[in-house]
C-alpha atoms as a PDB file:
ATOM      1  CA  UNK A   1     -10.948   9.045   3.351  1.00  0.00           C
ATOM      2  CA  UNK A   2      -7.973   9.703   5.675  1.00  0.00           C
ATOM      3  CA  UNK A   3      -7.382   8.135   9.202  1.00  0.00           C
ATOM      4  CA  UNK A   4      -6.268  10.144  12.256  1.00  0.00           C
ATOM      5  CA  UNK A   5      -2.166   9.520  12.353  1.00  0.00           C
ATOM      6  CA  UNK A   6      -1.400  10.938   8.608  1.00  0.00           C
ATOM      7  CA  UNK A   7      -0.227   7.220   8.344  1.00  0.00           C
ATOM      8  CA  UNK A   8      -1.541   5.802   4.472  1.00  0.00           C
ATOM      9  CA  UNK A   9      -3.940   2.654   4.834  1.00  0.00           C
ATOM     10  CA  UNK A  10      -4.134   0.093   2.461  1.00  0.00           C
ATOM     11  CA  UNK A  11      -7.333  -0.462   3.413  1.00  0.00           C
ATOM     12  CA  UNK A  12      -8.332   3.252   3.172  1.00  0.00           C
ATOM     13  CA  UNK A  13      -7.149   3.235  -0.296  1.00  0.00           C
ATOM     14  CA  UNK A  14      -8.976   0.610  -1.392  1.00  0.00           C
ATOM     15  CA  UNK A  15     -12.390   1.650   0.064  1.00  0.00           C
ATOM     16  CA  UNK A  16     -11.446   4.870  -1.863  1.00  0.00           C
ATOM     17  CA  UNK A  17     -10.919   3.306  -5.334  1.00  0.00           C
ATOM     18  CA  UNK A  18     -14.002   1.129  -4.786  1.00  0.00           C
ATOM     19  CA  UNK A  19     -16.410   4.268  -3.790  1.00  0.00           C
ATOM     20  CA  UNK A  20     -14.218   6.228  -6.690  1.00  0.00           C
ATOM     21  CA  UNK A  21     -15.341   3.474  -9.505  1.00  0.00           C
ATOM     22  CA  UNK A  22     -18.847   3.300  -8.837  1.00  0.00           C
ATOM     23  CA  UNK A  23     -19.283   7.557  -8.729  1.00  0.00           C
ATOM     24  CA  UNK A  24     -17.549   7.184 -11.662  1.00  0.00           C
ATOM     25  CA  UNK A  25     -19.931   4.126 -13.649  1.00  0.00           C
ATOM     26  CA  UNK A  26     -22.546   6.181 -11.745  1.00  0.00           C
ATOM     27  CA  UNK A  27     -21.269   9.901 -13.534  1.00  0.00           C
ATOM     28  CA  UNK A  28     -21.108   7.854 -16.986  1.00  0.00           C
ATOM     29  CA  UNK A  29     -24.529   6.175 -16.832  1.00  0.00           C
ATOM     30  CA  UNK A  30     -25.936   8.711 -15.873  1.00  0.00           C
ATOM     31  CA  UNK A  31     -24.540  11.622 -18.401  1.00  0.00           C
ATOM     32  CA  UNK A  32     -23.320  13.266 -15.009  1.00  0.00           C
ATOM     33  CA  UNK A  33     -19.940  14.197 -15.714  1.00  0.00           C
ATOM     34  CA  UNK A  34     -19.363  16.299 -12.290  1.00  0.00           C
ATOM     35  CA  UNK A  35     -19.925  12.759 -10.481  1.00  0.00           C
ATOM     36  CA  UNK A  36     -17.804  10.890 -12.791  1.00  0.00           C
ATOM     37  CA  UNK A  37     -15.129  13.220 -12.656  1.00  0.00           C
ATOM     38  CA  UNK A  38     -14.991  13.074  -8.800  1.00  0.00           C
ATOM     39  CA  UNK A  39     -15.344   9.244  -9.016  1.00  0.00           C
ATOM     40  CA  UNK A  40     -12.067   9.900 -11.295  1.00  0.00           C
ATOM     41  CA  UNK A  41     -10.061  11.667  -8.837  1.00  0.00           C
ATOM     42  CA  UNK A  42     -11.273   9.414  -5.901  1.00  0.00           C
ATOM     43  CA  UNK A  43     -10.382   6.693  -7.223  1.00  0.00           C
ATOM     44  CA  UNK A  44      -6.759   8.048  -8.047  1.00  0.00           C
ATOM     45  CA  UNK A  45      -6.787   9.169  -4.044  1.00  0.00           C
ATOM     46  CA  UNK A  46      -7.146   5.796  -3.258  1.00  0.00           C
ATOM     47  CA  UNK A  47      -4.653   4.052  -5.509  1.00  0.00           C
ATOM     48  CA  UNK A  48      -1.914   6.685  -4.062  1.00  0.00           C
ATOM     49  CA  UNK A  49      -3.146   5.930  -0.933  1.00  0.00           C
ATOM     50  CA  UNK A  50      -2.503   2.335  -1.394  1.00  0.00           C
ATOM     51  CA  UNK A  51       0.978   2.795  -2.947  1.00  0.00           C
ATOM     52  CA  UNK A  52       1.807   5.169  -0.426  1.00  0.00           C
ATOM     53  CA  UNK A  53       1.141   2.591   1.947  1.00  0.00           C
ATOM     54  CA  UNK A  54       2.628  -0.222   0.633  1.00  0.00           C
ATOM     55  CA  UNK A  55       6.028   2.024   0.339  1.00  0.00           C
ATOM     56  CA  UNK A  56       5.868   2.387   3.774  1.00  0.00           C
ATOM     57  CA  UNK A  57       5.416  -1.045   4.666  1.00  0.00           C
ATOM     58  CA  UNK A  58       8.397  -1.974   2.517  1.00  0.00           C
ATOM     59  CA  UNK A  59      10.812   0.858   3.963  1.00  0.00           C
ATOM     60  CA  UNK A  60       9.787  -0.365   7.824  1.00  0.00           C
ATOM     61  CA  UNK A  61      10.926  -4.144   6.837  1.00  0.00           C
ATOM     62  CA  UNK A  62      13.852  -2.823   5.595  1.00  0.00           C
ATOM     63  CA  UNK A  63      15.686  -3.090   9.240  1.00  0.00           C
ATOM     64  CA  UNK A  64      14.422  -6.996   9.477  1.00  0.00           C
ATOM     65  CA  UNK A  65      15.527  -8.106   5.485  1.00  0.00           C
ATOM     66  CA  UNK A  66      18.750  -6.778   6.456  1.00  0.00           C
ATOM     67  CA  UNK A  67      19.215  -8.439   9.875  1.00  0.00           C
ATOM     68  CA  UNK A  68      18.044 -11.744   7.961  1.00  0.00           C
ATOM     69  CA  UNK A  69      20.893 -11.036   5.068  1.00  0.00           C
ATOM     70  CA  UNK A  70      23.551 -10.402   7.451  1.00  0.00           C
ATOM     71  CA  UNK A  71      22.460 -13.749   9.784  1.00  0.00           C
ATOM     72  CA  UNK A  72      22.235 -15.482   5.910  1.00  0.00           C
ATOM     73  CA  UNK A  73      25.709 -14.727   4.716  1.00  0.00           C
ATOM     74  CA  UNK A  74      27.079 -15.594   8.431  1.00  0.00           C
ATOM     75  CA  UNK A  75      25.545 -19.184   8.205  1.00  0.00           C
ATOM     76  CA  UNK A  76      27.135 -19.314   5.065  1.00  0.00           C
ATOM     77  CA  UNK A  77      30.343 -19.257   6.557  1.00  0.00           C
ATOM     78  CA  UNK A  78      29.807 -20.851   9.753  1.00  0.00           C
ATOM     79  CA  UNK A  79      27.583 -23.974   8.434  1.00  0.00           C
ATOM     80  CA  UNK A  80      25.250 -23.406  10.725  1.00  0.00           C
ATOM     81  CA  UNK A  81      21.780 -21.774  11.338  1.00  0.00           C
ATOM     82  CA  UNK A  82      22.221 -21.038  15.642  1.00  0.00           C
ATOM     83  CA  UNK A  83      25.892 -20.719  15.070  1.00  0.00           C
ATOM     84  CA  UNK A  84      25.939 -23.373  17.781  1.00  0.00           C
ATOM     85  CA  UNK A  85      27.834 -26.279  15.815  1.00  0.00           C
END
């Protein structure tokens, strides 16, 4: 599955591992190795798909952790969480 902005969904990916795991029980029941093959490789799709996504989660926050360090350290040396003492 892929959305419209080439942006990876978590959600996306794991709607792809789900369909992926039952072609592939599906492709192994039923001796059909073409489905469980495909099932295989969707599955993989998906869990990419969620990594992917999850990487780019992390690397927006980035910005925000370090603002929060920064304010952290600060308060460390001014006793204070406003800075207002």
């Amino acid at each position: 599955m892929n959305n419209n902005s080439n942006t990876p969904s978590k959600t996306e990916g794991k709607i792809d591992q789900n369909i992926g795991n039952v072609k592939e029980g599906l492709g192994n029941v039923t001796g059909q190795e073409k489905m469980q093959s495909e099932g295989t490789a969707q599955r993989g799709q998906g869990e990419a798909n969620e990594t992917a996504a999850n990487v780019t989660d992390f690397v927006k926050n980035i910005p925000n952790k370090a603002e929060g360090a920064v304010k952290g350290v600060m308060n460390s040396f001014t006793g204070g969480s406003s800075g207002n003492n």
